[in-house]
N, C-alpha and C. Protein backbone atom coordinates (compact mmCIF):
# COMPACT_ATOMS: atom_id res chain seq x y z
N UNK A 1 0.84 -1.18 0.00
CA UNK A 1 0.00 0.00 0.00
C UNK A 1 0.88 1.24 0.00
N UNK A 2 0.33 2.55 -0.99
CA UNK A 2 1.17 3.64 -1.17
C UNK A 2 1.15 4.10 0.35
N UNK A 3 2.16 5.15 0.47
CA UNK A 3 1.70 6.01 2.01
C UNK A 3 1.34 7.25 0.85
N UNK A 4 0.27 8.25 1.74
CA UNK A 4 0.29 9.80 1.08
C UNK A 4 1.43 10.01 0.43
N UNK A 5 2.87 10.41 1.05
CA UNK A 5 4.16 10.97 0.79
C UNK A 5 4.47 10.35 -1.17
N UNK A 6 4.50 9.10 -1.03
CA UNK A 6 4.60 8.48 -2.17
C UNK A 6 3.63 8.59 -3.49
N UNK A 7 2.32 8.47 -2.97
CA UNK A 7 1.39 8.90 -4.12
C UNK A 7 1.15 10.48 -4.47
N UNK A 8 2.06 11.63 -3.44
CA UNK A 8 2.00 13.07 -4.03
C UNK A 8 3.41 13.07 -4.63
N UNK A 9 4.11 12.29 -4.44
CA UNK A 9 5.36 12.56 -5.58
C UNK A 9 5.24 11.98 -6.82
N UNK A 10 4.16 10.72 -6.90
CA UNK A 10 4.00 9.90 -8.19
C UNK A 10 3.45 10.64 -8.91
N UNK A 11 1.77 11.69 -8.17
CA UNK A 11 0.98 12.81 -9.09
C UNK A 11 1.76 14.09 -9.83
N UNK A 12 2.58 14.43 -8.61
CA UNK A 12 3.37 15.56 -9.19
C UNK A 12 4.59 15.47 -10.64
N UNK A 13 4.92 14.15 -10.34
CA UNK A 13 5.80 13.88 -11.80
C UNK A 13 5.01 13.51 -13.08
N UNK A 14 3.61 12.92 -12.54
CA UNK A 14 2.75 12.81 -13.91
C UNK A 14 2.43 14.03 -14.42
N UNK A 15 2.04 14.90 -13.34
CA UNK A 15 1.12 15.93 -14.01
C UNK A 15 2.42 17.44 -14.49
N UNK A 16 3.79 16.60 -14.72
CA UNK A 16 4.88 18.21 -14.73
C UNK A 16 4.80 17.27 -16.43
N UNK A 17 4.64 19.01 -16.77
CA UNK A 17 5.26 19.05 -18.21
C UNK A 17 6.52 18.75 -18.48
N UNK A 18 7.00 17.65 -19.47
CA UNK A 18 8.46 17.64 -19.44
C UNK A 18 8.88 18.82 -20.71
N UNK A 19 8.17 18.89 -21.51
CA UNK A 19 8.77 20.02 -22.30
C UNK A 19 8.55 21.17 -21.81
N UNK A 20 8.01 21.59 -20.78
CA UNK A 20 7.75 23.07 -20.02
C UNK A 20 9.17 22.63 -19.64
N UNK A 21 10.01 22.22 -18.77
CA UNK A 21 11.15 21.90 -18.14
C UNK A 21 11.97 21.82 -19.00
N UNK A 22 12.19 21.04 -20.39
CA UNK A 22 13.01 21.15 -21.41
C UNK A 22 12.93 22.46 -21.47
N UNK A 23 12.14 23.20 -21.35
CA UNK A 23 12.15 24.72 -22.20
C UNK A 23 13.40 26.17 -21.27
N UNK A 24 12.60 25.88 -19.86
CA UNK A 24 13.50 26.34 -18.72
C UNK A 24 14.94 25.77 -18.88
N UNK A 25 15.31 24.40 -19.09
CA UNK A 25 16.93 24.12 -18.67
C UNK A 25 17.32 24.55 -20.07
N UNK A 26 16.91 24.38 -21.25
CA UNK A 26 17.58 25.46 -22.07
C UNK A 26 17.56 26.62 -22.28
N UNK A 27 16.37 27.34 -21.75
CA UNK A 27 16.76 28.62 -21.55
C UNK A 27 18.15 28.86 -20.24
N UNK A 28 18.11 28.16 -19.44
CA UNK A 28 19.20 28.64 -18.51
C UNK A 28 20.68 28.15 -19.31
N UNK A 29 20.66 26.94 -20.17
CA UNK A 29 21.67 26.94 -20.82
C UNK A 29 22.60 27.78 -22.10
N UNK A 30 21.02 28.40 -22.63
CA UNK A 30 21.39 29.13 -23.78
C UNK A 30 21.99 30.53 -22.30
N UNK A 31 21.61 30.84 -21.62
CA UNK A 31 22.26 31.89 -21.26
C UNK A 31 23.30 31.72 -20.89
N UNK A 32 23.80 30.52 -20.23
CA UNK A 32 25.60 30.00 -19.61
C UNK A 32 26.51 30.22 -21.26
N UNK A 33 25.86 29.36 -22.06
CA UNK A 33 26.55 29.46 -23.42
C UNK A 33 27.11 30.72 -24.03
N UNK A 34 26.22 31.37 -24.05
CA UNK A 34 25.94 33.01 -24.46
C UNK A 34 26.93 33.87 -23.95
N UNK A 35 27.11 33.49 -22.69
CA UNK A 35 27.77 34.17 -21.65
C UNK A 35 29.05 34.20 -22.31
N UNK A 36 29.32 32.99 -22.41
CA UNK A 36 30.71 32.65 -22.57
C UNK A 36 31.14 33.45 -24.17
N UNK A 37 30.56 33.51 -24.72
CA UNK A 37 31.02 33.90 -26.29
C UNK A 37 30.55 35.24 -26.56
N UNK A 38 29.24 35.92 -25.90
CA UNK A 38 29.64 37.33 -26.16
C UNK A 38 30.40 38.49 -25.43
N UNK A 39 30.87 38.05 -24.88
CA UNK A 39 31.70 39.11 -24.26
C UNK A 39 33.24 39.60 -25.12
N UNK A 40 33.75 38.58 -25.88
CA UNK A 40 34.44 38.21 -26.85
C UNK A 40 34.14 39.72 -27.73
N UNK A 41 32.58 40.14 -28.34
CA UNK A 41 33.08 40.92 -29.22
C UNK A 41 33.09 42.48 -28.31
N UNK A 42 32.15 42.36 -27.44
CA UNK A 42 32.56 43.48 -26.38
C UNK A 42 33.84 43.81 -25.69
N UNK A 43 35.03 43.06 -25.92
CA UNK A 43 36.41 43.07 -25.18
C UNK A 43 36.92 44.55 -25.48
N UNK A 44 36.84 45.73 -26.86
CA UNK A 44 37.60 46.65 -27.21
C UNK A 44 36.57 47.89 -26.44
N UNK A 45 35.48 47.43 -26.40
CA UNK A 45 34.29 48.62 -25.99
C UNK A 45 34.28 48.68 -24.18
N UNK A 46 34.84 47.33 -23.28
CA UNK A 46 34.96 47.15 -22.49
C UNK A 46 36.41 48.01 -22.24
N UNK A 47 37.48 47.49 -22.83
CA UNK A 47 38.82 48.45 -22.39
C UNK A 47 38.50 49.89 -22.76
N UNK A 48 37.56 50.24 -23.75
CA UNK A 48 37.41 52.02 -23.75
C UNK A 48 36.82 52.21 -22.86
N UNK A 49 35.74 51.97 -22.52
CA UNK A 49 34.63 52.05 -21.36
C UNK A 49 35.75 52.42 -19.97
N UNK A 50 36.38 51.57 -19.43
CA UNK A 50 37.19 51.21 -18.34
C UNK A 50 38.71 51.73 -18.30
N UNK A 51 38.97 52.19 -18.97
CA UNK A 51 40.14 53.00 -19.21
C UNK A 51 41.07 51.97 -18.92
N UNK A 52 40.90 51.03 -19.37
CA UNK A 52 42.11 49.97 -18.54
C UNK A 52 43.02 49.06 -19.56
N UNK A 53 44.17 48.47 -19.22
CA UNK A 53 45.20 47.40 -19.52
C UNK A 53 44.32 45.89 -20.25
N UNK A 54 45.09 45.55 -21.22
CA UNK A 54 44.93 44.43 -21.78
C UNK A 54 44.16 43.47 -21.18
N UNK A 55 45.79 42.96 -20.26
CA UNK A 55 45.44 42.34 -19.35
C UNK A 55 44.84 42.17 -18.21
N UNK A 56 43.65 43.46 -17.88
CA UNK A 56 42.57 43.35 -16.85
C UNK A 56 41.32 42.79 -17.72
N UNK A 57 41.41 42.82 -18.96
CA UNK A 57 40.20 42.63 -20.07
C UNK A 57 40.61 40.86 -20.52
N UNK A 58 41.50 40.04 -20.16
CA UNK A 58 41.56 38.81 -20.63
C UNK A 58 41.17 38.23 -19.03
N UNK A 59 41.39 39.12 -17.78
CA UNK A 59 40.52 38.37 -16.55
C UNK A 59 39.33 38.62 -16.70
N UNK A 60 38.43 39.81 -17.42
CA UNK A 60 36.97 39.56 -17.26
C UNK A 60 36.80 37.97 -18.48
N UNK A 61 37.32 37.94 -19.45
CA UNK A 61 36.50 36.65 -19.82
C UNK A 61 37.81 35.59 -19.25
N UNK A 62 38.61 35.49 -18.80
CA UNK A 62 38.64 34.32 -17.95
C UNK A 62 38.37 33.89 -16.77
N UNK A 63 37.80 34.85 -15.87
CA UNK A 63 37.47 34.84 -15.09
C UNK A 63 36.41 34.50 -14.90
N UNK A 64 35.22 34.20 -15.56
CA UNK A 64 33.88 33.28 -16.14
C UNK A 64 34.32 31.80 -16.18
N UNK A 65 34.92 32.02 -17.21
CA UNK A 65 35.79 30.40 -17.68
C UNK A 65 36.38 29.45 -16.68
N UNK A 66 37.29 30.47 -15.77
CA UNK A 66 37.92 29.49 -14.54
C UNK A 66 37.02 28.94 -14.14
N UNK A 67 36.17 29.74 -13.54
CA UNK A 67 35.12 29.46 -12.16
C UNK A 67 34.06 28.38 -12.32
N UNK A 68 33.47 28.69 -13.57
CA UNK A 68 32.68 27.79 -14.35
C UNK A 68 33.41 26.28 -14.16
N UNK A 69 34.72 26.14 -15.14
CA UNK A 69 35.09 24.93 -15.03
C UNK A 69 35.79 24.23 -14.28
N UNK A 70 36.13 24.92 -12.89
CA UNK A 70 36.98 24.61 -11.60
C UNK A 70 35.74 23.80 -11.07
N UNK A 71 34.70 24.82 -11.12
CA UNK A 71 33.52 24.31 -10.09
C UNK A 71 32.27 23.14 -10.79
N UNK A 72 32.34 23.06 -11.87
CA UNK A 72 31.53 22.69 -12.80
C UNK A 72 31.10 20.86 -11.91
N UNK A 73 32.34 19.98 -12.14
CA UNK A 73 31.96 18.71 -11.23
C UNK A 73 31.53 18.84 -10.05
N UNK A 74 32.27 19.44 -8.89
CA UNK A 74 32.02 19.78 -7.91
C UNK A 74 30.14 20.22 -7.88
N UNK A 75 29.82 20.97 -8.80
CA UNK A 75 28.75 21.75 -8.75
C UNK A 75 27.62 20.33 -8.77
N UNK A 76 27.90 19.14 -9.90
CA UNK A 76 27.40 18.06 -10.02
C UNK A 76 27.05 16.89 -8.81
N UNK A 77 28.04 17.02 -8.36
CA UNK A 77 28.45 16.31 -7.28
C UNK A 77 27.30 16.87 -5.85
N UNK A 78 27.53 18.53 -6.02
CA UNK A 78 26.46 18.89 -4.69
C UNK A 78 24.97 18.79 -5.53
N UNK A 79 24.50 18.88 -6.61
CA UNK A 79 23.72 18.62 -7.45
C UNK A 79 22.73 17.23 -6.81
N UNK A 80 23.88 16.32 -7.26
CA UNK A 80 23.26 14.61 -6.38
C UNK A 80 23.01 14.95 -4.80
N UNK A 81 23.71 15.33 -3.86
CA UNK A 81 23.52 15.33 -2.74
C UNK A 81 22.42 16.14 -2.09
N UNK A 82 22.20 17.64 -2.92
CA UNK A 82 21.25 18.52 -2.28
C UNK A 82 19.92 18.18 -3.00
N UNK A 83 19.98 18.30 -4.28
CA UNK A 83 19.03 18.16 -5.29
C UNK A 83 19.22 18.67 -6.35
N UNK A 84 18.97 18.33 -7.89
CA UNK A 84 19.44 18.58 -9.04
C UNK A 84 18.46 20.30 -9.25
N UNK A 85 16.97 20.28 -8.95
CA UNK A 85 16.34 21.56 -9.07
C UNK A 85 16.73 22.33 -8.83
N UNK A 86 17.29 22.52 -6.70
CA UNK A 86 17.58 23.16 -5.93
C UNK A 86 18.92 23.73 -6.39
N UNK A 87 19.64 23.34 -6.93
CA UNK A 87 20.73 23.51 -7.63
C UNK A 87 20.72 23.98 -8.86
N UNK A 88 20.15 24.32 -9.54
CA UNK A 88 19.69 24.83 -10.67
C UNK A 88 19.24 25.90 -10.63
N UNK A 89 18.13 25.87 -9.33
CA UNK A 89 17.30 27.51 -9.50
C UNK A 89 18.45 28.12 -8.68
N UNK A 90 19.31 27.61 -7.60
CA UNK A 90 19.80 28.36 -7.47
C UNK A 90 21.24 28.97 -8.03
N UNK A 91 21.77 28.55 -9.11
CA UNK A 91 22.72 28.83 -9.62
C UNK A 91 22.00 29.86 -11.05
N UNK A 92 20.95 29.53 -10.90
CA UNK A 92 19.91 30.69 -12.15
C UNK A 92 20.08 31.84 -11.42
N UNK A 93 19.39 31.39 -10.24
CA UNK A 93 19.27 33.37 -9.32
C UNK A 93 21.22 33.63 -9.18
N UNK A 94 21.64 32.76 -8.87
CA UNK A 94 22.74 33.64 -8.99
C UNK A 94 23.76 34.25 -10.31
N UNK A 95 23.36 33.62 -10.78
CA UNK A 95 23.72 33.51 -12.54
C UNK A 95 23.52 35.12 -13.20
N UNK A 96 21.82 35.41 -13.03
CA UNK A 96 21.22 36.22 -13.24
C UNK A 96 21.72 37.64 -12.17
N UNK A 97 21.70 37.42 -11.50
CA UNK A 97 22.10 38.55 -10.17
C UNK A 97 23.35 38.94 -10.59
N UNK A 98 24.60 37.75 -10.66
CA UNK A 98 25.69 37.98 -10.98
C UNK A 98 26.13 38.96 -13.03
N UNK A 99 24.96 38.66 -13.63
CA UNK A 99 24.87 38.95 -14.74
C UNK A 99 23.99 40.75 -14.03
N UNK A 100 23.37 40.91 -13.79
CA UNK A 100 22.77 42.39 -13.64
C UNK A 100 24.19 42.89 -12.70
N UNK A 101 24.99 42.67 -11.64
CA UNK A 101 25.90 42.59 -11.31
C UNK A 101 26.83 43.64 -12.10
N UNK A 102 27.52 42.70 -13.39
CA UNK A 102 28.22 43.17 -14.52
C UNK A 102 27.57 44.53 -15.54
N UNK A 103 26.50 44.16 -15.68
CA UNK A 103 26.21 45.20 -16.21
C UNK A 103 25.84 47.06 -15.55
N UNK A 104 26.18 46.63 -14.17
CA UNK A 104 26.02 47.78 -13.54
C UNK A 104 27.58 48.26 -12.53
N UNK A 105 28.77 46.86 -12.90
CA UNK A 105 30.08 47.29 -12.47
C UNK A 105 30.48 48.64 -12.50
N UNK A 106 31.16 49.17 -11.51
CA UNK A 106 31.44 50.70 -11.59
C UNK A 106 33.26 50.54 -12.13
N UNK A 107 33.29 49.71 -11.88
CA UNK A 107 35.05 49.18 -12.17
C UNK A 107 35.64 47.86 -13.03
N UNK A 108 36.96 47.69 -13.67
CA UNK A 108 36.89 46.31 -14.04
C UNK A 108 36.88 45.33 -12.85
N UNK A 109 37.15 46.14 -11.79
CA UNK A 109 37.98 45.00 -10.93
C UNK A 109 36.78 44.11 -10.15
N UNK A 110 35.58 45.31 -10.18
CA UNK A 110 34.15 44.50 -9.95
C UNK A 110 33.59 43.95 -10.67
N UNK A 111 33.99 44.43 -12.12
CA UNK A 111 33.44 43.78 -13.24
C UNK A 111 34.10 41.94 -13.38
N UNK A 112 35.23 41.80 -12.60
CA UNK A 112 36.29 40.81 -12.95
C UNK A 112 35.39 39.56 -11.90
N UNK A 113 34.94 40.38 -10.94
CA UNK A 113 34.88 39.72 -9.15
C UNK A 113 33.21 39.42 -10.24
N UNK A 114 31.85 40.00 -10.50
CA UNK A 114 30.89 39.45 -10.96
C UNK A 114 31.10 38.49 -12.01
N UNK A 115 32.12 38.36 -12.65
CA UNK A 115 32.07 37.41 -13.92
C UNK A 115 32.70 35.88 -13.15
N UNK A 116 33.00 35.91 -12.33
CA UNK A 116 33.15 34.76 -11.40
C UNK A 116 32.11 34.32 -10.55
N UNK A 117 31.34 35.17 -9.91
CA UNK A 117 30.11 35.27 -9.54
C UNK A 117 28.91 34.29 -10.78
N UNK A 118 28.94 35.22 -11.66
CA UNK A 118 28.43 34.84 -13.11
C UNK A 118 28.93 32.83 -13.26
N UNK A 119 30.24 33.13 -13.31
CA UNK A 119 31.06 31.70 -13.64
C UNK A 119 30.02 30.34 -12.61
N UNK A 120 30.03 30.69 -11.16
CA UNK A 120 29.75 29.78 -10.23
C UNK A 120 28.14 29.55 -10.02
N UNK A 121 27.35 30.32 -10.40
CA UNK A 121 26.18 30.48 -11.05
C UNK A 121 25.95 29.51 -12.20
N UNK A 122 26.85 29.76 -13.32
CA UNK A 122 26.72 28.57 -14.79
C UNK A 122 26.56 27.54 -14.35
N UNK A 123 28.28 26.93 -13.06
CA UNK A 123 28.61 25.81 -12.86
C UNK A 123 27.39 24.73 -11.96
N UNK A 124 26.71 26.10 -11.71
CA UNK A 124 25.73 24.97 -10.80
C UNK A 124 24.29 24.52 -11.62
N UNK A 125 24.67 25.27 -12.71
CA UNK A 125 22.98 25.21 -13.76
C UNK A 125 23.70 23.61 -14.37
N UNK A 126 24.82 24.35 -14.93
CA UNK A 126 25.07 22.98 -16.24
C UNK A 126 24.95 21.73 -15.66
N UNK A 127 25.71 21.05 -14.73
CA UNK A 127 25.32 19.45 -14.92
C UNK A 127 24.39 19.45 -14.04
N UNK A 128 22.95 20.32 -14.14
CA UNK A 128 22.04 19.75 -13.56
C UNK A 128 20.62 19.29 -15.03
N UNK A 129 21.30 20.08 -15.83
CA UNK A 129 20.34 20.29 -16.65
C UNK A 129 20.36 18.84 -17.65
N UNK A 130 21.08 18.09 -17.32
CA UNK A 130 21.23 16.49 -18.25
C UNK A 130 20.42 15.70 -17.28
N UNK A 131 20.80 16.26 -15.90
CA UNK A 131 20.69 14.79 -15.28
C UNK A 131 18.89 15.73 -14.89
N UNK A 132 18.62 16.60 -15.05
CA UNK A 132 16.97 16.91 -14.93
C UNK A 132 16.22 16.38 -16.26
N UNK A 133 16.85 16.51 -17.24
CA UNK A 133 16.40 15.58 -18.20
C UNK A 133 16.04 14.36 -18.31
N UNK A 134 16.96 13.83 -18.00
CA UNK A 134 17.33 12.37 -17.71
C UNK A 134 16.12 11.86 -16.59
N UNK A 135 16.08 12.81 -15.73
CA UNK A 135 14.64 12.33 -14.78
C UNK A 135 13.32 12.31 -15.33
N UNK A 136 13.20 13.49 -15.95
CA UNK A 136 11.48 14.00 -16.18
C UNK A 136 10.87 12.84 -17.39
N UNK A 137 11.95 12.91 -18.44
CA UNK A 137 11.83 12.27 -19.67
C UNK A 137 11.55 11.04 -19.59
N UNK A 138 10.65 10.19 -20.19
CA UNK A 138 10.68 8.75 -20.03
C UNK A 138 11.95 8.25 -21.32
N UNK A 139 11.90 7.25 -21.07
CA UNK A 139 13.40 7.14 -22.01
C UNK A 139 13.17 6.91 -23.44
N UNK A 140 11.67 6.63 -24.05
CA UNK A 140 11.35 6.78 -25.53
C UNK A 140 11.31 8.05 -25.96
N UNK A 141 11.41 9.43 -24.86
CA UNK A 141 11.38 10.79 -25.31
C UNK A 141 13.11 11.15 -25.10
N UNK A 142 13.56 10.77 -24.49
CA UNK A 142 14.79 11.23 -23.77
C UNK A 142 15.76 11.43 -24.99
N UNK A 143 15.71 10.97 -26.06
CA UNK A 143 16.71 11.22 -27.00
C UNK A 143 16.71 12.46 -27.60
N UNK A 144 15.41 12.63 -27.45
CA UNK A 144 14.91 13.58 -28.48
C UNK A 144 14.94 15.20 -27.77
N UNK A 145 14.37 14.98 -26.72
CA UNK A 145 15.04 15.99 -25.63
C UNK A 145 16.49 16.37 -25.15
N UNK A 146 17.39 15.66 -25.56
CA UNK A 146 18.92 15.39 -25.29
C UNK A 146 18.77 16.02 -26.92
N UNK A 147 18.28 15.85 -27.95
CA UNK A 147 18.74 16.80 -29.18
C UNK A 147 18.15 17.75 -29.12
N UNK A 148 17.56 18.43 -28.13
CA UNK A 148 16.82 19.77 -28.02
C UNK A 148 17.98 20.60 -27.69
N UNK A 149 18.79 19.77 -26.41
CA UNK A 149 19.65 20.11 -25.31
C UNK A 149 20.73 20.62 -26.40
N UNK A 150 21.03 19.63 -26.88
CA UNK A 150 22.52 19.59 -28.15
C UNK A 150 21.85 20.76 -29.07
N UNK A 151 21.16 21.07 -29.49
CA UNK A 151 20.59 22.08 -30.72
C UNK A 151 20.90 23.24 -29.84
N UNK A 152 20.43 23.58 -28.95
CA UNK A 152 20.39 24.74 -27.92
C UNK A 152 21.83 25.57 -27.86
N UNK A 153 23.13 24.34 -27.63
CA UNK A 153 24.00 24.33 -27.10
C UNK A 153 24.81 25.40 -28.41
N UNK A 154 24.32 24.63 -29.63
CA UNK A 154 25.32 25.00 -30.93
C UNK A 154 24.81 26.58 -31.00
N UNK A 155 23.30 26.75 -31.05
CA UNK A 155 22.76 27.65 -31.09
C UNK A 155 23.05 29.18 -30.06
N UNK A 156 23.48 28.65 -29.00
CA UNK A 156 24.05 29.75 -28.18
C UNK A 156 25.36 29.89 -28.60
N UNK A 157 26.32 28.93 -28.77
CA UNK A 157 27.81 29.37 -29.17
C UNK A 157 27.83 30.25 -30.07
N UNK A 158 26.90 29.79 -31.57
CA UNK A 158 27.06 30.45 -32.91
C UNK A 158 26.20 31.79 -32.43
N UNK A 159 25.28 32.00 -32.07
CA UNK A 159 24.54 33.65 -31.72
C UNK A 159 25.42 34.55 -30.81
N UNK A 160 26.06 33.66 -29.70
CA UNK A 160 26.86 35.25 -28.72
C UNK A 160 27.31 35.90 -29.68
N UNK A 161 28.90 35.91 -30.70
CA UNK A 161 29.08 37.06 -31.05
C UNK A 161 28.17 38.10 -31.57
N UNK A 162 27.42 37.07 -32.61
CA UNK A 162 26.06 38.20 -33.28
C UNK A 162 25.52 39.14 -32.62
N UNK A 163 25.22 38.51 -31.44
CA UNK A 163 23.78 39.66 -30.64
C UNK A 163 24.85 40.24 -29.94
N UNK A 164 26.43 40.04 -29.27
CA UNK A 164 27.12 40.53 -28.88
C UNK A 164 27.57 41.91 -29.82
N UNK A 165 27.37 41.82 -31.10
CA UNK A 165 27.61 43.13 -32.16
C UNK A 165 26.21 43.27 -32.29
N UNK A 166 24.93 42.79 -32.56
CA UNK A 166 24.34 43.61 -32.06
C UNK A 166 23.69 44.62 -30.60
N UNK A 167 23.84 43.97 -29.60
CA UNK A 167 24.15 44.95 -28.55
C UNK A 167 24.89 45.95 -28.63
N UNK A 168 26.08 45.85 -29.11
CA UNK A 168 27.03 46.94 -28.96
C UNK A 168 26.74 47.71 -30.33
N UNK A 169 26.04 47.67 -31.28
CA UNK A 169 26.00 48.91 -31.90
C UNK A 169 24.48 49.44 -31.52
């Protein structure tokens, strides 16, 4: 015999949209992606903006990059232990915070400190967003949702610079 506890977790996974959820983890992915590749054409508008050295403008975009991929397993790892959602929304709110963050830096050197912010934010979205798949999906859909995931992925790399030149003009 079910207990309550068991038959409100069985209703709640029937009745969740899995493509409402496909739709959310790629939107949070297209923005990690994005992240990473437009800043690339903003790098010369960033050193005018900031009056600053080369090399304070190769720590704002590596400074995304480290953080992201230092923390990225790790991020997986607390993912399994806390919860794959809980870990997700909260690396979105910080993602997002850390992204309004940057765009309101008064300095590079805050600008450098949010894009790490930004970075540890990504790291906690990305490997949640396979293995949230991997749950919701029954496994005759799961492929097909895993090529939503993969389409998404190409699709944010190839658009940052674009919308990155278009933003900046």
């Amino acid at each position: 015999m079910s207990t309550p506890v068991t038959v409100q977790a069985a209703t709640a996974k029937a009745a969740r949209n899995p493509w409402a959820v496909l739709a959310v983890l790629c939107l949070g992915l297209f923005m990690i992606l994005l992240d990473g590749t437009i800043v690339n054409i903003a790098i010369p508008h960033i050193q005018t903006y900031f009056n600053t050295a080369f090399s304070n403008i190769e720590w704002v975009m590596n400074a995304y990059i480290l953080a992201f991929a230092v923390l990225l397993v790790p991020m997986g790892r607390f993912g399994d232990l806390w919860g794959r959602r809980k870990l997700f929304v909260g690396g979105m709110t910080l993602f997002t915070l850390g992204s309004l963050a940057c765009g309101l830096a008064p300095s590079i050197y805050l600008l450098i400190a949010f894009r790490v912010i930004q970075g540890i934010g990504g790291a906690a979205m990305m490997p949640s967003t396979l293995s949230i798949i991997a749950t919701v999906f029954p496994p005759h859909k799961r492929g097909a949702a895993m090529g939503v995931w993969g389409g998404v992925s190409g699709l944010a790399s190839g658009l940052g610079p674009v919308l990155g030149g278009i933003i900046l003009q």
